[in-house]
N, C-alpha and C. Protein backbone atom coordinates (compact mmCIF):
# COMPACT_ATOMS: atom_id res chain seq x y z
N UNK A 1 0.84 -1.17 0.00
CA UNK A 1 0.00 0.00 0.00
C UNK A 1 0.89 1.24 0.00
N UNK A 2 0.45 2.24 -0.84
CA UNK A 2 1.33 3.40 -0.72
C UNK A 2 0.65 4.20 -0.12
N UNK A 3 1.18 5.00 0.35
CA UNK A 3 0.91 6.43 1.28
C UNK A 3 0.86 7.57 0.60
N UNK A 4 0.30 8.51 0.44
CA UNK A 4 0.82 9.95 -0.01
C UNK A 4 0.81 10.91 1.25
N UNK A 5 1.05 12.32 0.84
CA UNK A 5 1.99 13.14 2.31
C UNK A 5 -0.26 13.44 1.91
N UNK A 6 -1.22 13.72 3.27
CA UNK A 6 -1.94 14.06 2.95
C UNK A 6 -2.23 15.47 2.51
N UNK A 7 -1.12 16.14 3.40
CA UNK A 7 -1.36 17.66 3.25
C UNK A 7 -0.84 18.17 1.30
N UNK A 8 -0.14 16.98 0.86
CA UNK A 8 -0.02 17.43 -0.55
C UNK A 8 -1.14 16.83 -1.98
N UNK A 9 -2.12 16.14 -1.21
CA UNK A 9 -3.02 15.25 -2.25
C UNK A 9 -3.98 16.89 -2.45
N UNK A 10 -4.05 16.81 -3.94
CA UNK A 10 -4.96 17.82 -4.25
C UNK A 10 -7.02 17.26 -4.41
N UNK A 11 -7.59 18.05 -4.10
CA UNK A 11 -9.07 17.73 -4.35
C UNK A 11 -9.57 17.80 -5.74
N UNK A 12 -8.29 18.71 -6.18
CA UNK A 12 -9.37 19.53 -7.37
C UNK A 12 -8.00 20.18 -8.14
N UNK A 13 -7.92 19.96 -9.06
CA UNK A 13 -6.80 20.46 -10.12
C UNK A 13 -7.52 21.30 -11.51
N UNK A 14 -7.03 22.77 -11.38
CA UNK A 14 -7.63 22.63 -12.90
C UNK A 14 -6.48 23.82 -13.74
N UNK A 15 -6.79 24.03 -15.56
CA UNK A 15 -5.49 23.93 -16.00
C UNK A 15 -6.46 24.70 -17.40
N UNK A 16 -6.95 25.78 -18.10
CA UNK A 16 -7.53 26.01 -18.88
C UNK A 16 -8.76 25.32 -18.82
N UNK A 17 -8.93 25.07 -19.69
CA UNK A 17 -10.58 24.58 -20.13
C UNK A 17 -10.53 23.26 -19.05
N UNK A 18 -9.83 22.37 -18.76
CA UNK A 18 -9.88 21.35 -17.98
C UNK A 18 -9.69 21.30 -16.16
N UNK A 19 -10.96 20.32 -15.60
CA UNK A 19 -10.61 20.58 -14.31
C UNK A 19 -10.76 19.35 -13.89
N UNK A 20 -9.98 18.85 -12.89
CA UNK A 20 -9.89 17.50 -12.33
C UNK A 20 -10.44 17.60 -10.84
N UNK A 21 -11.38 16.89 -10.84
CA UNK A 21 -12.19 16.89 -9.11
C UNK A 21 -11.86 15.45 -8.62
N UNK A 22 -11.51 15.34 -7.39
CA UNK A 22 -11.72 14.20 -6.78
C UNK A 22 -12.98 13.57 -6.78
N UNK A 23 -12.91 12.16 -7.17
CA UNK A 23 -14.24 11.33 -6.93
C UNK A 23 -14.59 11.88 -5.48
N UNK A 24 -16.14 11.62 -5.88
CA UNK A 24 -17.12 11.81 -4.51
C UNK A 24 -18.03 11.26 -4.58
N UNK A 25 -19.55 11.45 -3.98
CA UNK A 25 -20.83 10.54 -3.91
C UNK A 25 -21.59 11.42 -4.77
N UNK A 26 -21.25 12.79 -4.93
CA UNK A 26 -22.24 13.76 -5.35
C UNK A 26 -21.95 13.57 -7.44
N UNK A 27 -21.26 12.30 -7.43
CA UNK A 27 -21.01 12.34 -8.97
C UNK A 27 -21.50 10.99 -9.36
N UNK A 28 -21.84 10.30 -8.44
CA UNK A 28 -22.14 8.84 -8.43
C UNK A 28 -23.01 8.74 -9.90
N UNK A 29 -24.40 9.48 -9.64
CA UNK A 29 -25.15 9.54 -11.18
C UNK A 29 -24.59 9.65 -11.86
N UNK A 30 -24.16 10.57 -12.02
CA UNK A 30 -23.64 11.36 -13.51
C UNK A 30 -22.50 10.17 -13.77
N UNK A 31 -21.95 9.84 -13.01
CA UNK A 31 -20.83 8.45 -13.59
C UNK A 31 -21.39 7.30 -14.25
N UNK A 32 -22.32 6.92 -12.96
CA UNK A 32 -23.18 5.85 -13.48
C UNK A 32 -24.03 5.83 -15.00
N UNK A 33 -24.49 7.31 -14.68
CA UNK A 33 -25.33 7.33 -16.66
C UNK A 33 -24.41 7.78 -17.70
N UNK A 34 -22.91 7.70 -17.35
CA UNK A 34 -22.07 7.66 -18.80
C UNK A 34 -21.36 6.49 -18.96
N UNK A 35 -21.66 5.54 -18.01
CA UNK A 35 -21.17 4.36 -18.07
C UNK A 35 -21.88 3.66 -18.71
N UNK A 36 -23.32 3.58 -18.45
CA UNK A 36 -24.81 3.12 -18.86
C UNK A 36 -24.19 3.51 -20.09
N UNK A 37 -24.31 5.10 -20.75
CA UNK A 37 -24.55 5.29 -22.18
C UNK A 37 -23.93 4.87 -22.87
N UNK A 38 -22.39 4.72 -22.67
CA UNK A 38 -21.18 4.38 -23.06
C UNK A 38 -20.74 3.05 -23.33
N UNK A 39 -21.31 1.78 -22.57
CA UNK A 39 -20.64 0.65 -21.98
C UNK A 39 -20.27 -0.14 -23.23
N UNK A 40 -21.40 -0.36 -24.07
CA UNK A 40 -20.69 -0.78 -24.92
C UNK A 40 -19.16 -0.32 -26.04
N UNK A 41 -18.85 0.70 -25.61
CA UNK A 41 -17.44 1.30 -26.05
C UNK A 41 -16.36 0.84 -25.09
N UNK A 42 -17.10 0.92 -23.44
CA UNK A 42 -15.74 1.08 -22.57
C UNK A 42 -15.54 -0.79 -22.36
N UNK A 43 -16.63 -1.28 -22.34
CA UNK A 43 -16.55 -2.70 -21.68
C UNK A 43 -15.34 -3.58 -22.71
N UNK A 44 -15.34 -3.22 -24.09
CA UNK A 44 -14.10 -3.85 -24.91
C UNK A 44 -12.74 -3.60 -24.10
N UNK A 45 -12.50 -2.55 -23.59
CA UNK A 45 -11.18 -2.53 -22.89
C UNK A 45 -11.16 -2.66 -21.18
N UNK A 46 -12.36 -2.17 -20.83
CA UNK A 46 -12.51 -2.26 -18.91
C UNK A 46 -13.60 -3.44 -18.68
N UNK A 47 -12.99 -4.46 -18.19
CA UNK A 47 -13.86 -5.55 -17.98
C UNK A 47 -14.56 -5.39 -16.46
N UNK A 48 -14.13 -4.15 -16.03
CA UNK A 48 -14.70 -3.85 -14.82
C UNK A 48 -16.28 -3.45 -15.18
N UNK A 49 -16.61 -2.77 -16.20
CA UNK A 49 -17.57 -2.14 -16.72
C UNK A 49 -18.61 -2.68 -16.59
N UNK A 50 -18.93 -4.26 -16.53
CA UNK A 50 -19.93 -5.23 -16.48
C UNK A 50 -19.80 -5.53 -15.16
N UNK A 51 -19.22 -5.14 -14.19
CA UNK A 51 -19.36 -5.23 -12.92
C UNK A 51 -20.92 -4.59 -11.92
N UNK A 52 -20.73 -3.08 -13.12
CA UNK A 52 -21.45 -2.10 -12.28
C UNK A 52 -22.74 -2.35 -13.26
N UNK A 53 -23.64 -3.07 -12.61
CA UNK A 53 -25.22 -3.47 -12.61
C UNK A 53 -26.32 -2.66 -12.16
N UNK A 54 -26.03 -1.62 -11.32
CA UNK A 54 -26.84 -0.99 -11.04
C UNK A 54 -26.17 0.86 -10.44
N UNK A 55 -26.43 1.66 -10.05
CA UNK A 55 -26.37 2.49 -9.45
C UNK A 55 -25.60 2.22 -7.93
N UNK A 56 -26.19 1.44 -7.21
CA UNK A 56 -26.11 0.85 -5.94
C UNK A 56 -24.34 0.39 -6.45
N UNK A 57 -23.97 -0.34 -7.20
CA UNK A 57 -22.81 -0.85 -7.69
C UNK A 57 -21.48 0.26 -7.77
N UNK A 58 -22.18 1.81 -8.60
CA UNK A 58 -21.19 2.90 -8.97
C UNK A 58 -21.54 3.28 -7.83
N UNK A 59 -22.50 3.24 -6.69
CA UNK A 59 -22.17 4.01 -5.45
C UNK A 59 -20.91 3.59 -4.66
N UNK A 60 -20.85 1.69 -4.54
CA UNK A 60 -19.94 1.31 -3.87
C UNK A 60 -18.39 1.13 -5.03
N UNK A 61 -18.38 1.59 -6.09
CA UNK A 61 -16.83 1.49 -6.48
C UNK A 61 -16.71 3.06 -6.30
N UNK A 62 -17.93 3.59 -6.24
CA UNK A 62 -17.16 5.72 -6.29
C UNK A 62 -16.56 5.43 -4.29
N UNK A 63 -17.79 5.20 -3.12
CA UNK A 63 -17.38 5.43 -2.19
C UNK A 63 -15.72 4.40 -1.89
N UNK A 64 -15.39 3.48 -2.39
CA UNK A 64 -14.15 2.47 -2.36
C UNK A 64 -13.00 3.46 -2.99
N UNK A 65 -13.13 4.25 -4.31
CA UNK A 65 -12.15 5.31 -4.66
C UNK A 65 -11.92 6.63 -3.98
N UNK A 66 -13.24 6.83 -3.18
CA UNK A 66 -12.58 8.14 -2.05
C UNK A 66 -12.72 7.78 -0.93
N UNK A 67 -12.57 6.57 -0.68
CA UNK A 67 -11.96 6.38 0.57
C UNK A 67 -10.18 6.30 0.81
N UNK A 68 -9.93 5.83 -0.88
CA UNK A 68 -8.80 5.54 -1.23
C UNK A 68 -7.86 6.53 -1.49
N UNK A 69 -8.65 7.75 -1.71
CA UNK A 69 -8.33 9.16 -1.73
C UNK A 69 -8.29 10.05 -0.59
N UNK A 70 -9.02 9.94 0.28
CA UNK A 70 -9.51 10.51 1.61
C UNK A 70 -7.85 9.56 2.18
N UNK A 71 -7.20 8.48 2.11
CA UNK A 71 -6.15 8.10 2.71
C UNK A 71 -5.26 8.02 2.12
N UNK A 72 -5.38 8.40 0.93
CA UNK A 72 -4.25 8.77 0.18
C UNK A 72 -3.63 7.91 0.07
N UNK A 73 -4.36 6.59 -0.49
CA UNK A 73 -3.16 5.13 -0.74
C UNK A 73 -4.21 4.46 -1.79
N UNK A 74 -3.27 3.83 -2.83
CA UNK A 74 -3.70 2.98 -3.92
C UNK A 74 -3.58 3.61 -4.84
N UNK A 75 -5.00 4.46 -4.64
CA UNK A 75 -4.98 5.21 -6.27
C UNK A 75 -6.05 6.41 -5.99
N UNK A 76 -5.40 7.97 -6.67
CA UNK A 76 -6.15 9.00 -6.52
C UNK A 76 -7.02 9.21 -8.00
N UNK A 77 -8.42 9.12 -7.73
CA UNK A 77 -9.15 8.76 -8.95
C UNK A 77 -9.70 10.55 -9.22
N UNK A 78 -9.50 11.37 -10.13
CA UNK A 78 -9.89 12.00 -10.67
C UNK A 78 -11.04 12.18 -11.47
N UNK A 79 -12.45 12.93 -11.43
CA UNK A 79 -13.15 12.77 -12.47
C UNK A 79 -12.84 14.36 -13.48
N UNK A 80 -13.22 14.00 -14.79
CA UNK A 80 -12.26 14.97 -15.55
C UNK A 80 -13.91 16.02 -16.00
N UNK A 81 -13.47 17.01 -16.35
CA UNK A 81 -14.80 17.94 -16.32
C UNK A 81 -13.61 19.61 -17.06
N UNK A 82 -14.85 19.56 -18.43
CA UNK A 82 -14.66 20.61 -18.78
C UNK A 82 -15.36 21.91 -17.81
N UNK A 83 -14.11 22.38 -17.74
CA UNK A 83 -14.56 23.58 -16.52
C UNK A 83 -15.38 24.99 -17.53
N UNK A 84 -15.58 25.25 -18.71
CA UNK A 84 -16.33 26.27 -19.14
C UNK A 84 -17.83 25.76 -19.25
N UNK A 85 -17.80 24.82 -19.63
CA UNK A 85 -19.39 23.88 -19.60
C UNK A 85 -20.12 23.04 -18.60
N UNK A 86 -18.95 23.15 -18.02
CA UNK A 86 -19.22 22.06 -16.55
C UNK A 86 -19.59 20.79 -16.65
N UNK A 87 -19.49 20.25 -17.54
CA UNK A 87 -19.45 19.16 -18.34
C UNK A 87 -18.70 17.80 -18.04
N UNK A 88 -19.11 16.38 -17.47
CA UNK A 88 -18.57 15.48 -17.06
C UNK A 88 -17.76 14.85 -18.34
N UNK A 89 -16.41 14.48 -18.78
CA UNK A 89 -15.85 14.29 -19.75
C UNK A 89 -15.58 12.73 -19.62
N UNK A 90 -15.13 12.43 -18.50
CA UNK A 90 -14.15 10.91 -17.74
C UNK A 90 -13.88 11.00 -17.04
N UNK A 91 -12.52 9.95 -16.30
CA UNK A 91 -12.02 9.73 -15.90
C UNK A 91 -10.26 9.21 -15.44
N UNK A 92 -9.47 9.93 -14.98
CA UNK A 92 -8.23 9.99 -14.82
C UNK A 92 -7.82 9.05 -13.63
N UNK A 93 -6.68 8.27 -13.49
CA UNK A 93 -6.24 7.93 -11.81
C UNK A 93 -4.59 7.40 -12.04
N UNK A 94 -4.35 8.15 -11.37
CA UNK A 94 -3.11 8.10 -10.71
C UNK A 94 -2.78 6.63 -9.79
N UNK A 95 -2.74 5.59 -10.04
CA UNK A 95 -2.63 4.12 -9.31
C UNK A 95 -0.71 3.36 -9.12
N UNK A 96 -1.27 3.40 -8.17
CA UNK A 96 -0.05 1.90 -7.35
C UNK A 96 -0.30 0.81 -7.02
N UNK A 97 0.28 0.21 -7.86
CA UNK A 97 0.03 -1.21 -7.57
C UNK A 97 1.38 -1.85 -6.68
N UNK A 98 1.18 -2.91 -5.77
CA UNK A 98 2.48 -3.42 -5.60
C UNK A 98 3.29 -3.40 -6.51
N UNK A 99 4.76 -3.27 -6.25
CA UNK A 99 5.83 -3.71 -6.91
C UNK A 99 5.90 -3.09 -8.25
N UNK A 100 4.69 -2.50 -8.47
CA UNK A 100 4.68 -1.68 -10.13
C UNK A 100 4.79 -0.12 -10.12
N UNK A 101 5.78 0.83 -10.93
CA UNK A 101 5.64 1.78 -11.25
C UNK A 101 4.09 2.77 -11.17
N UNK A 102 4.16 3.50 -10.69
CA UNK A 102 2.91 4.51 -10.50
C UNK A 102 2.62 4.49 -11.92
N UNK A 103 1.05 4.50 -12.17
CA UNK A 103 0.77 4.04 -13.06
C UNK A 103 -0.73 5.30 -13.92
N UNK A 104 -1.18 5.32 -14.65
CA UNK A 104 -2.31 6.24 -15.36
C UNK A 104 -3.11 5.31 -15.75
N UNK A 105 -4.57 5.58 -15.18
CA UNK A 105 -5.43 5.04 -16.10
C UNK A 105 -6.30 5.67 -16.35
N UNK A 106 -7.35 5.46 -17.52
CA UNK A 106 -8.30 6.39 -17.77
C UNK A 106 -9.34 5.83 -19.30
N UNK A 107 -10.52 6.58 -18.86
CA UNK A 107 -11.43 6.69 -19.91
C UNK A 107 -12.30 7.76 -20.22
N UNK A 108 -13.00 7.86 -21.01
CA UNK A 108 -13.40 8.92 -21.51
C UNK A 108 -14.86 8.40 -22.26
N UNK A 109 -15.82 9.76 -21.97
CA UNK A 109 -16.86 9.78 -22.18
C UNK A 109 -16.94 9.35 -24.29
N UNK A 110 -17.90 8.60 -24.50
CA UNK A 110 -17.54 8.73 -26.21
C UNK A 110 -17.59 10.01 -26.55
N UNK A 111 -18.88 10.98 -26.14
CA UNK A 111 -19.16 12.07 -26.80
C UNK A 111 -17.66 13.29 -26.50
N UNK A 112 -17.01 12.83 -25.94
CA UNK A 112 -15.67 13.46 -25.14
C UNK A 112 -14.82 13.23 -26.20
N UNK A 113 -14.69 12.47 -26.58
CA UNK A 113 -13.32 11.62 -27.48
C UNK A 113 -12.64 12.44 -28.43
N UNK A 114 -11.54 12.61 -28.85
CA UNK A 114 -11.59 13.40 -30.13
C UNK A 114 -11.22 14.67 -29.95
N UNK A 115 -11.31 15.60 -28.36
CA UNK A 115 -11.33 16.90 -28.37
C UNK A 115 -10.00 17.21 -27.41
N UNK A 116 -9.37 16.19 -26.94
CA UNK A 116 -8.27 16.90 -26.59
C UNK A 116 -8.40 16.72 -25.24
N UNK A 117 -9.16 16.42 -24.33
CA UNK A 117 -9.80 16.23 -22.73
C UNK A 117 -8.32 15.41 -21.91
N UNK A 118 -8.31 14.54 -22.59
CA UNK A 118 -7.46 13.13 -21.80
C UNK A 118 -5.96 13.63 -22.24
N UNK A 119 -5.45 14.40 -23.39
CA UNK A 119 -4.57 15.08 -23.32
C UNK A 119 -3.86 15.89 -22.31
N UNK A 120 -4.88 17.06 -22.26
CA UNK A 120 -4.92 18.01 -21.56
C UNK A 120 -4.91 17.44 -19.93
N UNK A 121 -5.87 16.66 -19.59
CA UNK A 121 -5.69 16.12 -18.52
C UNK A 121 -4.58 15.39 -17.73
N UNK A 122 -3.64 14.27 -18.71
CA UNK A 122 -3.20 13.84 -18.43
C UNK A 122 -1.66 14.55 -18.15
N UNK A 123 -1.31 15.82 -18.87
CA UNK A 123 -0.47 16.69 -18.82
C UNK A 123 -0.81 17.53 -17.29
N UNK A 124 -1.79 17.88 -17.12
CA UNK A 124 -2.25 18.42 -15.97
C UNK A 124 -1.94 17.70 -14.59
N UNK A 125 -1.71 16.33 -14.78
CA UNK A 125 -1.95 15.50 -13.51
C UNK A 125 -0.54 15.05 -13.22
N UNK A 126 0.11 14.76 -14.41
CA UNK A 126 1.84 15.14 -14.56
C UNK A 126 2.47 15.30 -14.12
N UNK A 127 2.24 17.34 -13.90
CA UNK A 127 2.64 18.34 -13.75
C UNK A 127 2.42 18.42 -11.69
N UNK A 128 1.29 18.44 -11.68
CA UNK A 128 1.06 18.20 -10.54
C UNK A 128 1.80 16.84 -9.22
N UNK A 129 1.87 16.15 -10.22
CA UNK A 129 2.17 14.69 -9.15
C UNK A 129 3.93 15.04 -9.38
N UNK A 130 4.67 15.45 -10.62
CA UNK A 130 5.86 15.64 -10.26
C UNK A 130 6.25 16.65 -9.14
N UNK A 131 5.53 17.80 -9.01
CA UNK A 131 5.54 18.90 -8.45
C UNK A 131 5.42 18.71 -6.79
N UNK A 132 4.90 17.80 -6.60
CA UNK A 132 3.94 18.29 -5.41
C UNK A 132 4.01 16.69 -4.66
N UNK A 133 4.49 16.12 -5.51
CA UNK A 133 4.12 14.42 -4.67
C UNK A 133 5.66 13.58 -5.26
N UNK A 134 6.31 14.50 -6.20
CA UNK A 134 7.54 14.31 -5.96
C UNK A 134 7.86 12.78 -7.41
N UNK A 135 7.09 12.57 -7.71
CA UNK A 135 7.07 11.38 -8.47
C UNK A 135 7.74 11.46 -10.21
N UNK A 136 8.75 10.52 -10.34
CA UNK A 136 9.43 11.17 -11.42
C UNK A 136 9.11 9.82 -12.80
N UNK A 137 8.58 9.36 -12.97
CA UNK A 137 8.32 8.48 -13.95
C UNK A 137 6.72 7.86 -13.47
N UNK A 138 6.18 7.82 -14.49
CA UNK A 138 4.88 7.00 -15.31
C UNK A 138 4.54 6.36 -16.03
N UNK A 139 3.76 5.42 -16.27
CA UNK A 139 3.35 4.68 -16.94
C UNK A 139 2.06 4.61 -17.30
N UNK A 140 1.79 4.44 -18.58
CA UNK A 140 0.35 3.72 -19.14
C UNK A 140 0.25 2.36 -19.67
N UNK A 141 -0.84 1.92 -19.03
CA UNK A 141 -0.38 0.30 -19.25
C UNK A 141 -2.08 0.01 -20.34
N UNK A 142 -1.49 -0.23 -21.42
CA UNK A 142 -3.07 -0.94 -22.38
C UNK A 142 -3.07 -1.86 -23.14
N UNK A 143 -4.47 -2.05 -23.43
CA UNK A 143 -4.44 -3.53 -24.60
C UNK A 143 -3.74 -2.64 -25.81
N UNK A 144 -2.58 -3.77 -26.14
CA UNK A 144 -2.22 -3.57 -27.54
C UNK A 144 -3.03 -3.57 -28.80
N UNK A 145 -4.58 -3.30 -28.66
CA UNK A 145 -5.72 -3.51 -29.67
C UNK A 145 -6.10 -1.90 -29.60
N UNK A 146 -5.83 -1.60 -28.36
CA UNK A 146 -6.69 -0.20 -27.77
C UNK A 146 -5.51 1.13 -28.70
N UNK A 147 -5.98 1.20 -29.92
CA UNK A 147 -5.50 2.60 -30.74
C UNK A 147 -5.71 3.34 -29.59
N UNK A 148 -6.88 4.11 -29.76
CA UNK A 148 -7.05 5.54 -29.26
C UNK A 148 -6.53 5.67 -28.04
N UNK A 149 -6.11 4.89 -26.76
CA UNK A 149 -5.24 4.68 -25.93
C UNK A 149 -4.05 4.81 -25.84
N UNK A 150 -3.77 4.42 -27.01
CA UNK A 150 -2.39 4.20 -27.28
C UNK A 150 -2.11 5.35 -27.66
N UNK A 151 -2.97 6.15 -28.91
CA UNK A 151 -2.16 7.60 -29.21
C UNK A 151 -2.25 8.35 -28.54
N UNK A 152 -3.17 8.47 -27.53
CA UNK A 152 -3.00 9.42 -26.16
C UNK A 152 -1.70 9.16 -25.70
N UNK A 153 -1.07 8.14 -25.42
CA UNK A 153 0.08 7.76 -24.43
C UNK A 153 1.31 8.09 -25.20
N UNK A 154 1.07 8.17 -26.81
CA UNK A 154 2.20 8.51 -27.75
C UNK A 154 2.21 10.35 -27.62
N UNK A 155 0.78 10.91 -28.01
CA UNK A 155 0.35 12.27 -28.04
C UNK A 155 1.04 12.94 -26.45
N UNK A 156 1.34 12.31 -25.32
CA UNK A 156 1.60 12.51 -24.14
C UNK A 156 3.26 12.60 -24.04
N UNK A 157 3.93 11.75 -24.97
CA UNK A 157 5.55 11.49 -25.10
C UNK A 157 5.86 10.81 -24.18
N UNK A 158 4.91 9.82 -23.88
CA UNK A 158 5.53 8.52 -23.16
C UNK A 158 5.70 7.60 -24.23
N UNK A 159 6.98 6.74 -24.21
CA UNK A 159 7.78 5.80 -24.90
C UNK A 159 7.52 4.50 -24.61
N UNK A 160 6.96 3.48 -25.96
CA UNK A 160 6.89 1.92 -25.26
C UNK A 160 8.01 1.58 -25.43
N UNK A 161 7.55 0.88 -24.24
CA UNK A 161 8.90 0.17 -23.45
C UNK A 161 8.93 -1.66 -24.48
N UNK A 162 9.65 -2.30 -24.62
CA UNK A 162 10.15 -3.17 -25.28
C UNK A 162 9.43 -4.16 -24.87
N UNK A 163 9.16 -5.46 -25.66
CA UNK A 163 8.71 -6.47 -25.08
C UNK A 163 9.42 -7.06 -23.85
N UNK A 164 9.13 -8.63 -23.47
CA UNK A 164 8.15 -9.11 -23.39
C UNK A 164 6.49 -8.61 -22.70
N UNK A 165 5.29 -8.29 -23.56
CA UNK A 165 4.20 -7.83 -22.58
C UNK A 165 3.79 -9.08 -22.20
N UNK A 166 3.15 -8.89 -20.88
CA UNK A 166 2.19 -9.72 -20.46
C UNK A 166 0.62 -9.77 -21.45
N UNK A 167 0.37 -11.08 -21.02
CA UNK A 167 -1.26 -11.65 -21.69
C UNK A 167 -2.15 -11.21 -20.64
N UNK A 168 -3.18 -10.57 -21.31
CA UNK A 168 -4.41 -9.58 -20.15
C UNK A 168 -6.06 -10.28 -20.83
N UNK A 169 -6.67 -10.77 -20.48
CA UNK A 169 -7.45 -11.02 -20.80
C UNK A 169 -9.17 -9.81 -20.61
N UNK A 170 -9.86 -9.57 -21.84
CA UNK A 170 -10.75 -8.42 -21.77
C UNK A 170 -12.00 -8.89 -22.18
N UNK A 171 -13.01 -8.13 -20.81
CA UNK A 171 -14.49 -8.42 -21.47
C UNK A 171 -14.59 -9.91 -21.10
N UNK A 172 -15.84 -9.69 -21.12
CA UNK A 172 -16.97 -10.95 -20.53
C UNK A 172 -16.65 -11.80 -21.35
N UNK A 173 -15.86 -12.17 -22.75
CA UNK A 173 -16.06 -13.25 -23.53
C UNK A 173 -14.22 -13.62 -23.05
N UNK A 174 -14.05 -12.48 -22.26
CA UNK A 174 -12.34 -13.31 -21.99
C UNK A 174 -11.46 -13.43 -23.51
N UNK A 175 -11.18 -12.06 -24.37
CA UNK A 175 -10.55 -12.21 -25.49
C UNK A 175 -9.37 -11.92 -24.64
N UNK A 176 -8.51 -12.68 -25.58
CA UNK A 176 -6.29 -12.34 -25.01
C UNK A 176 -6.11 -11.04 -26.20
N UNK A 177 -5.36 -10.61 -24.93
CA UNK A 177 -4.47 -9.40 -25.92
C UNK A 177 -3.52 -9.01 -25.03
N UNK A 178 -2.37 -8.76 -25.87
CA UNK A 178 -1.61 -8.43 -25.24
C UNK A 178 -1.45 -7.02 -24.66
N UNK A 179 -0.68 -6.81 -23.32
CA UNK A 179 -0.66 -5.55 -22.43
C UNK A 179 0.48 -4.76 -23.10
N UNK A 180 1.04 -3.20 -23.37
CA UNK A 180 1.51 -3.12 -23.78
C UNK A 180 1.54 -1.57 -22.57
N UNK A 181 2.85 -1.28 -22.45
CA UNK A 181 3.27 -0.67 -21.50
C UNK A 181 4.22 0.52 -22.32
N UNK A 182 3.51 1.82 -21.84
CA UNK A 182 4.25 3.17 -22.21
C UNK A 182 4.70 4.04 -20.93
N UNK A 183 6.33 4.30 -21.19
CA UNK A 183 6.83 5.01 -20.19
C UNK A 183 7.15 6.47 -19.77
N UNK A 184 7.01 7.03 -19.09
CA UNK A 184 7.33 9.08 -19.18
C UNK A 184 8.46 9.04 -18.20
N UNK A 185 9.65 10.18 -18.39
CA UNK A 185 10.57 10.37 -17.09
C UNK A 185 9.65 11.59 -16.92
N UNK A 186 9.32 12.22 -16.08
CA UNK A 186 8.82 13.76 -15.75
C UNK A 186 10.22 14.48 -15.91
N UNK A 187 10.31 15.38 -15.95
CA UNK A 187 11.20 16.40 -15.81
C UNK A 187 10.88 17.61 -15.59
């Protein structure tokens, strides 16, 4: 389990048009009905996606991510929101896993896609975690199938790292694909 300093975990980051809020309960809906609208886009790459069955479901994975935030260990989950429209876009998180490099994950609303959000964001969160939490390398870890993933992580100037990837299995039908891992030094 990792720790962060608490007095340096931010609630709320924002950076031009983009603003990053900490998960809370007061977003639970609005998560839940872009997951609903979305699922069949996100469930090909997040096999978590078929998890959440109901409302009751995104209540208990939102309250499990700010609790995780509120202690500042695992992973600080960001929800991403155009700040001129106020507009729910996705989702950002900053994650530790044992033994693995601090890590990025994220998705994005479909109607989001395309405009630059997860860019902007992911530069934003960067900037911040080198700054402030001291952290000097990142990673994005995705299915080697997942394009638009991937050119975010290229569009970002993180570098894949060389084989061997690990086999990740996705989605309810359990397809293999391989994991494919992109690296950033911060500076």
């Amino acid at each position: 389990m990792v720790k962060f300093n608490q007095a340096l975990v931010a609630r709320r980051l924002q950076w031009d048009r983009i603003e990053l809020r900490a998960v809370s309960s007061c977003y639970d809906a609005l998560v839940y009905d872009s997951i609903c609208h979305d699922a069949d886009t996100l469930r090909r790459y997040l096999p978590w996606i078929d998890q959440i069955q109901s409302l009751a479901d995104m209540k208990l994975s939102q309250r499990r991510a700010a609790e995780q935030f509120i202690h500042f260990h695992d992973e600080l989950r960001y929800l991403i929101f155009d700040h001129d429209l106020d507009s729910f876009a996705g989702v950002l998180s900053l994650i530790k896993l044992d033994g693995l490099p601090f890590s990025l994950g994220y998705w994005l609303r479909q109607k989001a896609t395309g405009q630059g959000y997860m860019t902007e964001s992911i530069h934003l969160l960067e900037d911040y975690v080198h700054r402030f939490l001291q952290i000097n390398d990142l990673q994005i870890r995705v299915a080697a199938s997942n394009g638009p993933s991937r050119r975010v992580a290229e569009r970002c100037g993180y570098r894949l790292l060389e084989p061997p990837w690990p086999i990740i299995r996705l989605g309810e039908h359990q397809i293999e694909d391989k994991l494919v891992i992109y690296q950033k030094r911060l500076v």
